[in-house]
C-alpha atoms as a PDB file:
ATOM      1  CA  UNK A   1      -0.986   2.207  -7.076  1.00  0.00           C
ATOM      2  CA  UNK A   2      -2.289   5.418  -5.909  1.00  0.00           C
ATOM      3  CA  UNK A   3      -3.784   5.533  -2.813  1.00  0.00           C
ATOM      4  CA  UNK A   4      -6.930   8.648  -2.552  1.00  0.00           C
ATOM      5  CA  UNK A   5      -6.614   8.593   1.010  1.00  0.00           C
ATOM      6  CA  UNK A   6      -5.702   7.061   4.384  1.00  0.00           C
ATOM      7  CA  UNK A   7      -7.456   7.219   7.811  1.00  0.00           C
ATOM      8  CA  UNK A   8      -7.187   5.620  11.321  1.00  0.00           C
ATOM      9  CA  UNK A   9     -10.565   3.794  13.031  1.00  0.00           C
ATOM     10  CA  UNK A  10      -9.721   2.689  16.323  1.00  0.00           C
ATOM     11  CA  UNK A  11      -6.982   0.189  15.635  1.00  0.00           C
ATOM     12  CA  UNK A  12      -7.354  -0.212  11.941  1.00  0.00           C
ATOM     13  CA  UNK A  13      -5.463   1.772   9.347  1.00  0.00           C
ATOM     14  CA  UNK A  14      -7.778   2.147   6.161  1.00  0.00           C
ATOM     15  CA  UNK A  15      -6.380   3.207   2.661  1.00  0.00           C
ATOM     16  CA  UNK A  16      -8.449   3.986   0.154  1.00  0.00           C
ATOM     17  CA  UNK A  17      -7.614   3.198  -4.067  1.00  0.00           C
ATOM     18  CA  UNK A  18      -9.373   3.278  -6.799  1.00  0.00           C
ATOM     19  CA  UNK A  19     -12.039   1.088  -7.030  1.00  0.00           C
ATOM     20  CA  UNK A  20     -10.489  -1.861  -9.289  1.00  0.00           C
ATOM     21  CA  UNK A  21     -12.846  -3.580 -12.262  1.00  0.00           C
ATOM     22  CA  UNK A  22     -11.898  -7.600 -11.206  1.00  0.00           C
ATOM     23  CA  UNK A  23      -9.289  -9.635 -10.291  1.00  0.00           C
ATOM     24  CA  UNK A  24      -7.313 -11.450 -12.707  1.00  0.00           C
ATOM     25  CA  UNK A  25      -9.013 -14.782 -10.878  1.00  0.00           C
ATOM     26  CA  UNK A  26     -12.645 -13.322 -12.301  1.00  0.00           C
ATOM     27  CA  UNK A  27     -10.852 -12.379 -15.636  1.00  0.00           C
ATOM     28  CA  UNK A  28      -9.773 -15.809 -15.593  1.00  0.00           C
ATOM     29  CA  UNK A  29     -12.898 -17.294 -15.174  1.00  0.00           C
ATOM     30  CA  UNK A  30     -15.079 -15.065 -17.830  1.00  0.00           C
ATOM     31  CA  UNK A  31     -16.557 -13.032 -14.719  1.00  0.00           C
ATOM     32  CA  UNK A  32     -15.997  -9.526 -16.070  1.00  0.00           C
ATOM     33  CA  UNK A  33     -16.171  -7.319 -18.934  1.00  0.00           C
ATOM     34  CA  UNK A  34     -12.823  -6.578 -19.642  1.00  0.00           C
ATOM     35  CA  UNK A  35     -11.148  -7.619 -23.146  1.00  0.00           C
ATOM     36  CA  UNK A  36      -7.909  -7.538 -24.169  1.00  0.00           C
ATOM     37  CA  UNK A  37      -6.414  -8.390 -27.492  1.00  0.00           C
ATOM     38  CA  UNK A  38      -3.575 -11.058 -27.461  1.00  0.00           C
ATOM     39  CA  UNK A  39      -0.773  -8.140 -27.797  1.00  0.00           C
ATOM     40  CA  UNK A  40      -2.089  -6.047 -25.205  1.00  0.00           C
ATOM     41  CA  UNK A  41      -3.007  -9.097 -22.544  1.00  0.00           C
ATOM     42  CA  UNK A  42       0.864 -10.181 -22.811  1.00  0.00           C
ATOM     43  CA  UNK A  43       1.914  -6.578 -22.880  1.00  0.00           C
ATOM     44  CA  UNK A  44       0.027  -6.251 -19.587  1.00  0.00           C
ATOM     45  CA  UNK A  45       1.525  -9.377 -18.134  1.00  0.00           C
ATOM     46  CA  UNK A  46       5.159  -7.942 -18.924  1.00  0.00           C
ATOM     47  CA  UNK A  47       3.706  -5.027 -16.546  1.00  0.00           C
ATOM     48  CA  UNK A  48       3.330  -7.599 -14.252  1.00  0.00           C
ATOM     49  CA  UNK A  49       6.968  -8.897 -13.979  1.00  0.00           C
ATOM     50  CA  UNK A  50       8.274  -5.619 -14.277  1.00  0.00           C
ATOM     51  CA  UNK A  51       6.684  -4.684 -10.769  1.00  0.00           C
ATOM     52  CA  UNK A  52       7.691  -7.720  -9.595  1.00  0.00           C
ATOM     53  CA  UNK A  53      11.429  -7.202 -10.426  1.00  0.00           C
ATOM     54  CA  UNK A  54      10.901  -3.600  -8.919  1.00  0.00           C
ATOM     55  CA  UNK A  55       9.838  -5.272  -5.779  1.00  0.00           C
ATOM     56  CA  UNK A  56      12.780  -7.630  -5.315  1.00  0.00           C
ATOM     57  CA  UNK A  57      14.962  -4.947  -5.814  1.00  0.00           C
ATOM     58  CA  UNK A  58      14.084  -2.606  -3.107  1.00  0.00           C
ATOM     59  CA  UNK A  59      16.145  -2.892   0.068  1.00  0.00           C
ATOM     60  CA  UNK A  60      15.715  -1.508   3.543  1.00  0.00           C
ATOM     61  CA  UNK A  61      16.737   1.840   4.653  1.00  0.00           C
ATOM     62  CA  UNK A  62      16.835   1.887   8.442  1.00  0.00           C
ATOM     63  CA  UNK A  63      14.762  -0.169  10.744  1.00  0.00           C
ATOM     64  CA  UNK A  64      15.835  -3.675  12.542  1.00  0.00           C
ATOM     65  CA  UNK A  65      16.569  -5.485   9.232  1.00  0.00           C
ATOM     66  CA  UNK A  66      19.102  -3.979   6.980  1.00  0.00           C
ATOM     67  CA  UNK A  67      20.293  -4.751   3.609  1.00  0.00           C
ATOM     68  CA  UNK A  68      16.538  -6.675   3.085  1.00  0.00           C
ATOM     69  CA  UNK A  69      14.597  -7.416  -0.433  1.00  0.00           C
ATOM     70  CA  UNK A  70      10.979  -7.804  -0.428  1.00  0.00           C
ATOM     71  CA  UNK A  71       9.209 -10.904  -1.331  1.00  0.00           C
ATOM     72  CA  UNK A  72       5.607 -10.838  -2.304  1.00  0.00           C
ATOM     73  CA  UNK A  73       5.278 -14.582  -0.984  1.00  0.00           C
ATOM     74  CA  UNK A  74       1.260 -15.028  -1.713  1.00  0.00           C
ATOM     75  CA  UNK A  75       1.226 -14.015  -5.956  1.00  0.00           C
ATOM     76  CA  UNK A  76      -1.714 -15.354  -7.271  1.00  0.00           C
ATOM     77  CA  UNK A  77      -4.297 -14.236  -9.562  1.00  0.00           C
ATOM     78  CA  UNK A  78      -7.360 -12.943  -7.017  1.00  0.00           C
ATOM     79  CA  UNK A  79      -4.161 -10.702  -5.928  1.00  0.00           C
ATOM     80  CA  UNK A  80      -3.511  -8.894  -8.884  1.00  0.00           C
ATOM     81  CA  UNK A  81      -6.202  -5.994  -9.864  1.00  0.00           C
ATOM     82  CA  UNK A  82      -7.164  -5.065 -13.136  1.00  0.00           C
ATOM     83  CA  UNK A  83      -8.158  -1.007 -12.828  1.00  0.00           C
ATOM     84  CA  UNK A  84      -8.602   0.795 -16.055  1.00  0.00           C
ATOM     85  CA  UNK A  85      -6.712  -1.950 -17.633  1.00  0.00           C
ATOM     86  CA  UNK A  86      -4.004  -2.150 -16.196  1.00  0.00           C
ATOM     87  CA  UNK A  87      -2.932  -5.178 -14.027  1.00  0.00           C
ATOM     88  CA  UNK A  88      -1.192  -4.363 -10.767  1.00  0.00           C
ATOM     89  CA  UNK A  89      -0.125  -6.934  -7.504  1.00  0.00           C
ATOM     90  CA  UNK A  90      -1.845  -6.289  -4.624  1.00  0.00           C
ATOM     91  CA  UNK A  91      -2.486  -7.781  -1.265  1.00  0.00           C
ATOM     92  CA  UNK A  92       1.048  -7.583   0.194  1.00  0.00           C
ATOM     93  CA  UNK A  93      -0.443  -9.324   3.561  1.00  0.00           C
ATOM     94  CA  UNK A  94       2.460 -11.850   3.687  1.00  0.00           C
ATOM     95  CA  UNK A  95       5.081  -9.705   2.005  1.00  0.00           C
ATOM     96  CA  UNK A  96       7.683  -8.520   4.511  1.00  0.00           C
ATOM     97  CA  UNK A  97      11.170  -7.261   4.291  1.00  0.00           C
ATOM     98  CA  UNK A  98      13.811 -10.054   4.510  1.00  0.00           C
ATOM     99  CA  UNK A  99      17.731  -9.841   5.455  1.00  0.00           C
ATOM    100  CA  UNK A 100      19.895 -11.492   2.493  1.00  0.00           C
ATOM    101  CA  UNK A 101      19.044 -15.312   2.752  1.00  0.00           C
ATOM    102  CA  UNK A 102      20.953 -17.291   5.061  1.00  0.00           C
ATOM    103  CA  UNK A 103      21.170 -21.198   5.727  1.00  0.00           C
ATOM    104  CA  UNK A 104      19.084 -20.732   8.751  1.00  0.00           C
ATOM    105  CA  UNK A 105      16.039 -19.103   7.189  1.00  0.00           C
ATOM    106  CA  UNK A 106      12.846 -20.735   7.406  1.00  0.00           C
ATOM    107  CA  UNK A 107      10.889 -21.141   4.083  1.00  0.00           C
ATOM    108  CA  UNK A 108       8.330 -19.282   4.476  1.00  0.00           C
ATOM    109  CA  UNK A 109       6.957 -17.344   7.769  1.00  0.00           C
ATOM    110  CA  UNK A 110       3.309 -16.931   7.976  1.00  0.00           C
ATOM    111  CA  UNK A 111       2.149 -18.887   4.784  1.00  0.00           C
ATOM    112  CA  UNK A 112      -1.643 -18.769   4.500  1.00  0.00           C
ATOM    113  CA  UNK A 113      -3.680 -22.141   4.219  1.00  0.00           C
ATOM    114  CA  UNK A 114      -6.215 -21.343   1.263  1.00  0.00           C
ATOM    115  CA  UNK A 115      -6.103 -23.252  -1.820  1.00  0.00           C
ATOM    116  CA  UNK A 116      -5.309 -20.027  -3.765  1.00  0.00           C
ATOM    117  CA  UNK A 117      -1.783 -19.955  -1.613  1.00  0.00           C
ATOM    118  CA  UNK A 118      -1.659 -24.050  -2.340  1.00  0.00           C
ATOM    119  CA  UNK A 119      -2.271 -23.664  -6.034  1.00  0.00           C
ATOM    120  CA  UNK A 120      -0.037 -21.086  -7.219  1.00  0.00           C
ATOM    121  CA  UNK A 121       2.889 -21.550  -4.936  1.00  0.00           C
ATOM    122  CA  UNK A 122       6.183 -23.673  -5.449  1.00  0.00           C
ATOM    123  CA  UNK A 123       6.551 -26.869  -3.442  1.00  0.00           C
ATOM    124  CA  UNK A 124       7.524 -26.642  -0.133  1.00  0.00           C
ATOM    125  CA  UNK A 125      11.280 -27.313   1.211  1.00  0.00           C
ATOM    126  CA  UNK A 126      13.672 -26.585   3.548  1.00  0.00           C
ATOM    127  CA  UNK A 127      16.037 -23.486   2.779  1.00  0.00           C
ATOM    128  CA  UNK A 128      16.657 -20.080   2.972  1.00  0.00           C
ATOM    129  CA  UNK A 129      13.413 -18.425   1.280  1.00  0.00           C
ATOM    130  CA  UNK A 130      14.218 -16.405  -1.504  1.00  0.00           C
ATOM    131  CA  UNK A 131      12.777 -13.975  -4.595  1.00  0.00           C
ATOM    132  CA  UNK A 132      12.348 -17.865  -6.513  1.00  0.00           C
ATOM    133  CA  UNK A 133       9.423 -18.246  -4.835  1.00  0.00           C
ATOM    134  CA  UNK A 134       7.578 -15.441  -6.544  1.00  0.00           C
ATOM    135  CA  UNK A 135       8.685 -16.841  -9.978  1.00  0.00           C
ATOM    136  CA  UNK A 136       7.569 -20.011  -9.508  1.00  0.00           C
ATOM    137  CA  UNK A 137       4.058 -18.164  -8.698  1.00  0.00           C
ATOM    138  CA  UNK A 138       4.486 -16.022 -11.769  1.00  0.00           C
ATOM    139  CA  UNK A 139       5.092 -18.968 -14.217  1.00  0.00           C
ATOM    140  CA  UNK A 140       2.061 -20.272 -13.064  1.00  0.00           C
ATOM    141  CA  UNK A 141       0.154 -17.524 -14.058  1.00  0.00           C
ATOM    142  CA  UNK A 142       1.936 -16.946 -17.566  1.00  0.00           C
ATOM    143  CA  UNK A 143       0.590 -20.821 -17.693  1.00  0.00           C
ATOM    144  CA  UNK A 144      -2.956 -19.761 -17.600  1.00  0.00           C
ATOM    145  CA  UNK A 145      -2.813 -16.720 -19.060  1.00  0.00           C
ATOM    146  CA  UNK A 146      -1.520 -18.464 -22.538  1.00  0.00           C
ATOM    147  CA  UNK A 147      -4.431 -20.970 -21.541  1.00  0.00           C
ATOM    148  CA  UNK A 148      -6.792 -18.023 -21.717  1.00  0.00           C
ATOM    149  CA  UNK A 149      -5.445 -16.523 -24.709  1.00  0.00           C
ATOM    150  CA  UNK A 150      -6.038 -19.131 -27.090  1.00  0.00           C
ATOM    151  CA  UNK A 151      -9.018 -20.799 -25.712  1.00  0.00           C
ATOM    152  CA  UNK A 152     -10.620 -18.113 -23.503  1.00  0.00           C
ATOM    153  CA  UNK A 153     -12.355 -19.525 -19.591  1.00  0.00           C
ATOM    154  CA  UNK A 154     -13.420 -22.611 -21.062  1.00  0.00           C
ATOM    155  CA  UNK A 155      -9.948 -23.738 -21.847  1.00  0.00           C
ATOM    156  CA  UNK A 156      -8.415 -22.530 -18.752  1.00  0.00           C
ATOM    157  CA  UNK A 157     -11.611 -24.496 -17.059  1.00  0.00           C
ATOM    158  CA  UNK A 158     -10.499 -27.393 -18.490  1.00  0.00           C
ATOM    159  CA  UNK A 159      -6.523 -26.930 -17.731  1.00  0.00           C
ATOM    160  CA  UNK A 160      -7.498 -26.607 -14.309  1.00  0.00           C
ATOM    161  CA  UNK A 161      -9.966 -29.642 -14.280  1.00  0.00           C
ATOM    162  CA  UNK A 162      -7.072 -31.754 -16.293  1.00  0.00           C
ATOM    163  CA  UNK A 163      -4.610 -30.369 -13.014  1.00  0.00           C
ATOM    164  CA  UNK A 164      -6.650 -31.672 -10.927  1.00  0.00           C
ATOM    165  CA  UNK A 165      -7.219 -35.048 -12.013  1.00  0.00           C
ATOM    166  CA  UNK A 166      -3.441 -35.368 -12.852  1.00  0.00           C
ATOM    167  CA  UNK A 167      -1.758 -36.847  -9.849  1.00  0.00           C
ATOM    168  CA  UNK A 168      -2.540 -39.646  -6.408  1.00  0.00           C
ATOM    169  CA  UNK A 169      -3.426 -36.659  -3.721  1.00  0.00           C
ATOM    170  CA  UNK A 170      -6.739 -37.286  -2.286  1.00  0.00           C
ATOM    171  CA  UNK A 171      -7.779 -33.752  -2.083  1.00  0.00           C
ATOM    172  CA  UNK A 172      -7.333 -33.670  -6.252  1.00  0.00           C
ATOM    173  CA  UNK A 173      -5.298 -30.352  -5.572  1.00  0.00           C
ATOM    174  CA  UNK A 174      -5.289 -27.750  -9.029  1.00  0.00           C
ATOM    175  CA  UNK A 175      -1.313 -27.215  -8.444  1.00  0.00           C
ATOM    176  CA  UNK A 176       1.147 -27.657 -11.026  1.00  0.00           C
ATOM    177  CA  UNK A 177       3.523 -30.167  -9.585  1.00  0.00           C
ATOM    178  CA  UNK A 178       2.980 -33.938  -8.340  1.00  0.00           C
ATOM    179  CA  UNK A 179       3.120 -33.686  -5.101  1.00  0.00           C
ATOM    180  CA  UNK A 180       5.427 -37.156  -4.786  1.00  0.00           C
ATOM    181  CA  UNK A 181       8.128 -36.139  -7.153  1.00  0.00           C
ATOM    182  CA  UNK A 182       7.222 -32.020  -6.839  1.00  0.00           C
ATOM    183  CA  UNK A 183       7.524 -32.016 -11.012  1.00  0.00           C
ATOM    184  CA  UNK A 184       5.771 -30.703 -13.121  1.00  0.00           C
ATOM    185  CA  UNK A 185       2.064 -32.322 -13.746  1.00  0.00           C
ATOM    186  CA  UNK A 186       2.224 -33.850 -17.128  1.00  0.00           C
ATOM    187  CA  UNK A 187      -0.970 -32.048 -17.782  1.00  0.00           C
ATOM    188  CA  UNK A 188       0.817 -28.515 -17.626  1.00  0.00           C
ATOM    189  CA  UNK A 189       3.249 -30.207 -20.316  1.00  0.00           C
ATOM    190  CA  UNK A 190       0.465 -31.286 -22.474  1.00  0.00           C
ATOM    191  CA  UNK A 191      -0.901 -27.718 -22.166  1.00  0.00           C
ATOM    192  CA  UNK A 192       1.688 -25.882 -23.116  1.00  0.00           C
ATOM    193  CA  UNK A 193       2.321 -28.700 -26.493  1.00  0.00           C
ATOM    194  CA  UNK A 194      -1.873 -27.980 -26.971  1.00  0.00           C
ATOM    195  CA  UNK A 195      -0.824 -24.010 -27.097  1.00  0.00           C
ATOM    196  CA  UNK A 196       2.021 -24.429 -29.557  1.00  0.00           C
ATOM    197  CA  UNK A 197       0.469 -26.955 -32.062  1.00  0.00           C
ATOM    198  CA  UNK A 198      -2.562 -24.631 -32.344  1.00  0.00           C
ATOM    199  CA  UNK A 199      -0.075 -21.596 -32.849  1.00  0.00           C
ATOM    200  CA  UNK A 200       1.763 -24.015 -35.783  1.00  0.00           C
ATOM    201  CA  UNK A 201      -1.496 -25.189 -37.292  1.00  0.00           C
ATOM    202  CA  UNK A 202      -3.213 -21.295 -37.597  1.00  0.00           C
ATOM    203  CA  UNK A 203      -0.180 -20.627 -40.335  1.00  0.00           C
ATOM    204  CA  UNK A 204      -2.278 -22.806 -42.602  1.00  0.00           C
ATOM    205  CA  UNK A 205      -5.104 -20.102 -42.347  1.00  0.00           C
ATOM    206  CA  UNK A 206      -3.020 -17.142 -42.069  1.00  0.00           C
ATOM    207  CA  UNK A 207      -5.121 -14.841 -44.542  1.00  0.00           C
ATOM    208  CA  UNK A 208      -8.454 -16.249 -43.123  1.00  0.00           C
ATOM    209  CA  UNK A 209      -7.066 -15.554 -39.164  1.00  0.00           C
ATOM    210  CA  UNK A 210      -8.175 -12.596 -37.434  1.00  0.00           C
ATOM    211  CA  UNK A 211      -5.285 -10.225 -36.246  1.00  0.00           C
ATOM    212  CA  UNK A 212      -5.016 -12.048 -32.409  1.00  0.00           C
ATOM    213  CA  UNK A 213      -4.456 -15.168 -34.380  1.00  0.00           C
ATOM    214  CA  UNK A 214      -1.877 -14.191 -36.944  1.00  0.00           C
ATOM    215  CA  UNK A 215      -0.349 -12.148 -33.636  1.00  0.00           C
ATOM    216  CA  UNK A 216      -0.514 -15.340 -31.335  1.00  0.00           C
ATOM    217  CA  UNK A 217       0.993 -17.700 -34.189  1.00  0.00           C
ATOM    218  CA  UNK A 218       4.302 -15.215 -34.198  1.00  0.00           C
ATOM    219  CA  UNK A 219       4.256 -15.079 -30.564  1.00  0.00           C
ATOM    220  CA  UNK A 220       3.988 -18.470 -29.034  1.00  0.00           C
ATOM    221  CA  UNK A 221       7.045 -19.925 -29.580  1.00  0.00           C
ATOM    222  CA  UNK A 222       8.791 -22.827 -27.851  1.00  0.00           C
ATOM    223  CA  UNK A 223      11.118 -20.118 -26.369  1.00  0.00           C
ATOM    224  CA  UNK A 224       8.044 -18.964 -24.316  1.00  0.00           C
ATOM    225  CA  UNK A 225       7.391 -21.959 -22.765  1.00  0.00           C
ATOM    226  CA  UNK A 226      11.095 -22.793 -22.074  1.00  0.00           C
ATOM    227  CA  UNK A 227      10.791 -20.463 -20.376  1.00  0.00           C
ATOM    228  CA  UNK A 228       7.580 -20.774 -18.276  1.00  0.00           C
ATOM    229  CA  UNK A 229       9.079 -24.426 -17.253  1.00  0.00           C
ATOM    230  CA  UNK A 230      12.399 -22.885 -16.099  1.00  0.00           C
ATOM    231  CA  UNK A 231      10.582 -20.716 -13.683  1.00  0.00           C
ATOM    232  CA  UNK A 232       7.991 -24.238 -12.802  1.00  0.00           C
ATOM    233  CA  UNK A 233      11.381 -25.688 -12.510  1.00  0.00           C
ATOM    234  CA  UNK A 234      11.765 -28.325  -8.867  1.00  0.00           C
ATOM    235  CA  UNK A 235      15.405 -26.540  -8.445  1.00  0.00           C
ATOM    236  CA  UNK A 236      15.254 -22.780  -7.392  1.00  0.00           C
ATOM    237  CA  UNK A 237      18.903 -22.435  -9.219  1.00  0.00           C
ATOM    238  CA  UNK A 238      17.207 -23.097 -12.480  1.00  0.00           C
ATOM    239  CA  UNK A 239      14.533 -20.689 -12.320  1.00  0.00           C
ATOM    240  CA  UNK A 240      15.219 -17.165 -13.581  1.00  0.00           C
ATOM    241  CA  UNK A 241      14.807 -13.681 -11.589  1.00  0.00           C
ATOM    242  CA  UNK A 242      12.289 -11.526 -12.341  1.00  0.00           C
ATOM    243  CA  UNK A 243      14.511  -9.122 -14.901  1.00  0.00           C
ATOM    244  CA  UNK A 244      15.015 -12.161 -16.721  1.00  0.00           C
ATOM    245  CA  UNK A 245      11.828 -13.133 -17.269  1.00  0.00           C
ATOM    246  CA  UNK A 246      11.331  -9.016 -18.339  1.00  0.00           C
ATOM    247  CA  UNK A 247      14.095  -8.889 -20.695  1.00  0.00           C
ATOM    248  CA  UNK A 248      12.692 -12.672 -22.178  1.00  0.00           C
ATOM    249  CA  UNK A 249       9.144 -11.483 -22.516  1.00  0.00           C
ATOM    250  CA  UNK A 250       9.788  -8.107 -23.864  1.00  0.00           C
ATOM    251  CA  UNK A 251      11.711  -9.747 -26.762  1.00  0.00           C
ATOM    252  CA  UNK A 252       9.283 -12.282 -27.479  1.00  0.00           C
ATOM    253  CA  UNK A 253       6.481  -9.468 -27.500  1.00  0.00           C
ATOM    254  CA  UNK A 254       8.921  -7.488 -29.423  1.00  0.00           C
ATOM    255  CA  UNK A 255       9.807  -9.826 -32.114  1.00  0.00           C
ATOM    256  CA  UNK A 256       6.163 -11.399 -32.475  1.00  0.00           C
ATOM    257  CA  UNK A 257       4.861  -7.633 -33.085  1.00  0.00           C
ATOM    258  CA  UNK A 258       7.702  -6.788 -35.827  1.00  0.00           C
ATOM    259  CA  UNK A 259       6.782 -10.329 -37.533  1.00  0.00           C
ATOM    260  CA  UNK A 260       3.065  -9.360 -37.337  1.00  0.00           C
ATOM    261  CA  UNK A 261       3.998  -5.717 -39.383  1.00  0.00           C
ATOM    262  CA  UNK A 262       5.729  -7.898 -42.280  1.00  0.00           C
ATOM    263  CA  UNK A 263       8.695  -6.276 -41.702  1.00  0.00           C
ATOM    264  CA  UNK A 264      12.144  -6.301 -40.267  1.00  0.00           C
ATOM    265  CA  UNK A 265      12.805  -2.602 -39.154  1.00  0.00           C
ATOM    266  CA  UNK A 266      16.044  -3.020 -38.362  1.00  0.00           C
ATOM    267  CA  UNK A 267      17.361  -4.893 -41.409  1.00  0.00           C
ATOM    268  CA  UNK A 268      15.464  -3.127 -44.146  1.00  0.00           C
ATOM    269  CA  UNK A 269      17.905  -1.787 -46.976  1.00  0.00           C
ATOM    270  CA  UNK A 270      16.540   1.603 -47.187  1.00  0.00           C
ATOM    271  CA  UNK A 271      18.457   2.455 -50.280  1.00  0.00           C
ATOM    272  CA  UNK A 272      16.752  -0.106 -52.627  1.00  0.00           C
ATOM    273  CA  UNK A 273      13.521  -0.352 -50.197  1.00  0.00           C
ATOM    274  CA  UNK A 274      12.858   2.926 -51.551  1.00  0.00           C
ATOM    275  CA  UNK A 275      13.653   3.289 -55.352  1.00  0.00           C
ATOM    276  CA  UNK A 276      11.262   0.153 -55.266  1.00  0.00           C
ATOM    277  CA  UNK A 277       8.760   2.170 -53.181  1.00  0.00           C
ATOM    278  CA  UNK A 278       8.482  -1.368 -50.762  1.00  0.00           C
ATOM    279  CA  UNK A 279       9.468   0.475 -47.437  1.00  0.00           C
ATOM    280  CA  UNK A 280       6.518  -0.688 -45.306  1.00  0.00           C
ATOM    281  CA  UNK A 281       4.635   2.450 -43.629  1.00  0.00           C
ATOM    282  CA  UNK A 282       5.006   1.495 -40.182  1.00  0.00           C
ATOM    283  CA  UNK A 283       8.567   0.444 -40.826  1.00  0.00           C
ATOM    284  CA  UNK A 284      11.416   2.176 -38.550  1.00  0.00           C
ATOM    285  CA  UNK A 285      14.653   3.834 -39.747  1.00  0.00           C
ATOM    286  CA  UNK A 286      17.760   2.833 -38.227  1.00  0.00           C
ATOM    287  CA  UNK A 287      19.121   4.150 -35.280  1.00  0.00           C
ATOM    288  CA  UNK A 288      20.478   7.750 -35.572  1.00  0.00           C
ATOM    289  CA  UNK A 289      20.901   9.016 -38.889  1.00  0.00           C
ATOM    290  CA  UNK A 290      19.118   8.193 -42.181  1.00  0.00           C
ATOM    291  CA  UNK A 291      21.129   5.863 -44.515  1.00  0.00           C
ATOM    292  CA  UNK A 292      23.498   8.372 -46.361  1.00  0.00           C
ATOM    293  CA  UNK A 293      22.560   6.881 -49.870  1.00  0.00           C
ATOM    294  CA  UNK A 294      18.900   7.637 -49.439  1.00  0.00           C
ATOM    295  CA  UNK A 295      20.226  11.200 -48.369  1.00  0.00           C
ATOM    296  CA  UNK A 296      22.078  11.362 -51.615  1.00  0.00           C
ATOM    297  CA  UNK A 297      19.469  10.194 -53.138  1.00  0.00           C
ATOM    298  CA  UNK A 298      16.852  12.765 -51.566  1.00  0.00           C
ATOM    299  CA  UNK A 299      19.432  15.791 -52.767  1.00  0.00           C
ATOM    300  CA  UNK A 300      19.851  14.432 -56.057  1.00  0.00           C
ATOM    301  CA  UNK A 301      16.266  14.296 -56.537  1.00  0.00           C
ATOM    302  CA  UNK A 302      15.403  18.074 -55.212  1.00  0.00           C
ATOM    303  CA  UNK A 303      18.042  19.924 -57.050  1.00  0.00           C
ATOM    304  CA  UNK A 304      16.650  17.815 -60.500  1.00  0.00           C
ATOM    305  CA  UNK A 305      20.125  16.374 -61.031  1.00  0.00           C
ATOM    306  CA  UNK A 306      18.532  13.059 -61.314  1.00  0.00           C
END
């Protein structure tokens, strides 16, 4: 994030950034005017990860803690901006530099008390802290993001309701796990089943579905939410890093968006594609060099041997 400029008042430090459109908490809740289609929402959320795997990859270079990785430790969607667009973590109040985990580590130093901080964070436990906490927030918010998608802020309204009722606390808390057995809330199972039986029913009315439709049936898969429950998983060795959940989300993008075109780029026969004239516009050629038969072909054709 760029920062315009910086200045000193006293004791405070003030930076100054552009001035963002919402949070991903309004966008959430229909309290903004940004849109995004289905493909460009997910694309944006692969942003996401992608800084976040930047982040736990840095390490310190000099100071009192060496060989550290940074933890975000407070991801949640009021801390992520939308500017132009484009989604991008912020608020990096609890974030500090931390030496490679060892037995004696607390959890977490300096956790903050809010509900945001309750909702979107993993159960608490004893341990060495480590960058699983920030997936566990993450796969929370892939959870409501594919909430939104599908059934814009009166879905994800009623996924957060449904959290709430689902479990014995008192305070009828909108987190994702029981806070007995620290699984997941049934309700964020049933969610997720809600999301793929309406991606399995819209192939019944592919012609009649608009393009974020025919886009979403392609791209909610049960791989995607395999995935989302690994990273809601209780055990911290089951959930993935951040680059995994990249590489995992950038295929599923990838393959849902080659599906959507009708064609399969990479397997086309371009030979016989083309004497039948069905190579698709937008399809690609293969890597490197053009099939030598459709260069023969091409030669053949100029010099009017054919």
């Amino acid at each position: 994030m760029e920062a315009f400029s910086a200045s000193h008042h006293g004791t405070y430090f003030f930076i100054v950034f552009e001035l963002a459109q919402c949070t991903l908490w309004d966008f959430l809740k229909g309290g903004s005017q940004v849109e995004y289609p289905s493909q460009e929402l997910w694309t944006q959320i692969h942003g996401l990860a992608s800084g976040l795997a930047y982040l736990h990859g840095q390490k310190v270079k000099g100071g009192k803690q060496k060989n550290g990785t940074l933890y975000h430790q407070d991801l949640k969607p009021s801390n992520i901006l939308i500017i132009n667009k484009v989604m991008k973590i912020a608020d990096f109040g609890l974030s500090d530099y931390k030496p490679y985990p060892r037995m004696s580590d607390s959890n977490l130093v300096g956790d903050s008390k809010h509900e945001g901080a309750k909702v979107y964070a993993p159960p608490s436990r004893a341990g060495p802290l480590s960058d699983k906490y920030d997936i566990y927030s993450l796969g929370t918010i892939l959870s409501e993001i594919a909430s939104y998608d599908v059934g814009k802020e009166t879905q994800v309204e009623r996924y957060r309701e449904n959290r709430r009722k689902d479990g014995k606390e008192s305070e009828g808390s909108m987190q994702f796990y029981d806070p007995t057995t620290f699984e997941l809330k049934p309700s964020v199972r049933v969610e997720h089943s809600n999301i793929l039986e309406a991606a399995e029913k819209s192939k019944d009315f592919d012609l009649e579905a608009t393009l974020d439709r025919r886009w979403q049936k392609n791209f909610y898969q049960k791989s995607l939410f395999d995935l989302i429950a690994q990273m809601l998983h209780v055990k911290e060795s089951i959930r993935p890093s951040a680059t995994e959940v990249v590489t995992k989300l950038k295929s599923r993008i990838h393959e849902a968006s080659r599906a959507l075109r009708g064609s399969e780029p990479y397997n086309i026969d371009i030979w016989d594609s083309t004497v039948k004239g069905t190579v698709p516009v937008n399809a690609e050629a293969p890597d490197k060099a053009m099939d030598c038969r459709l260069y023969v072909f091409l030669l053949y054709f100029y010099f009017g041997l054919f």
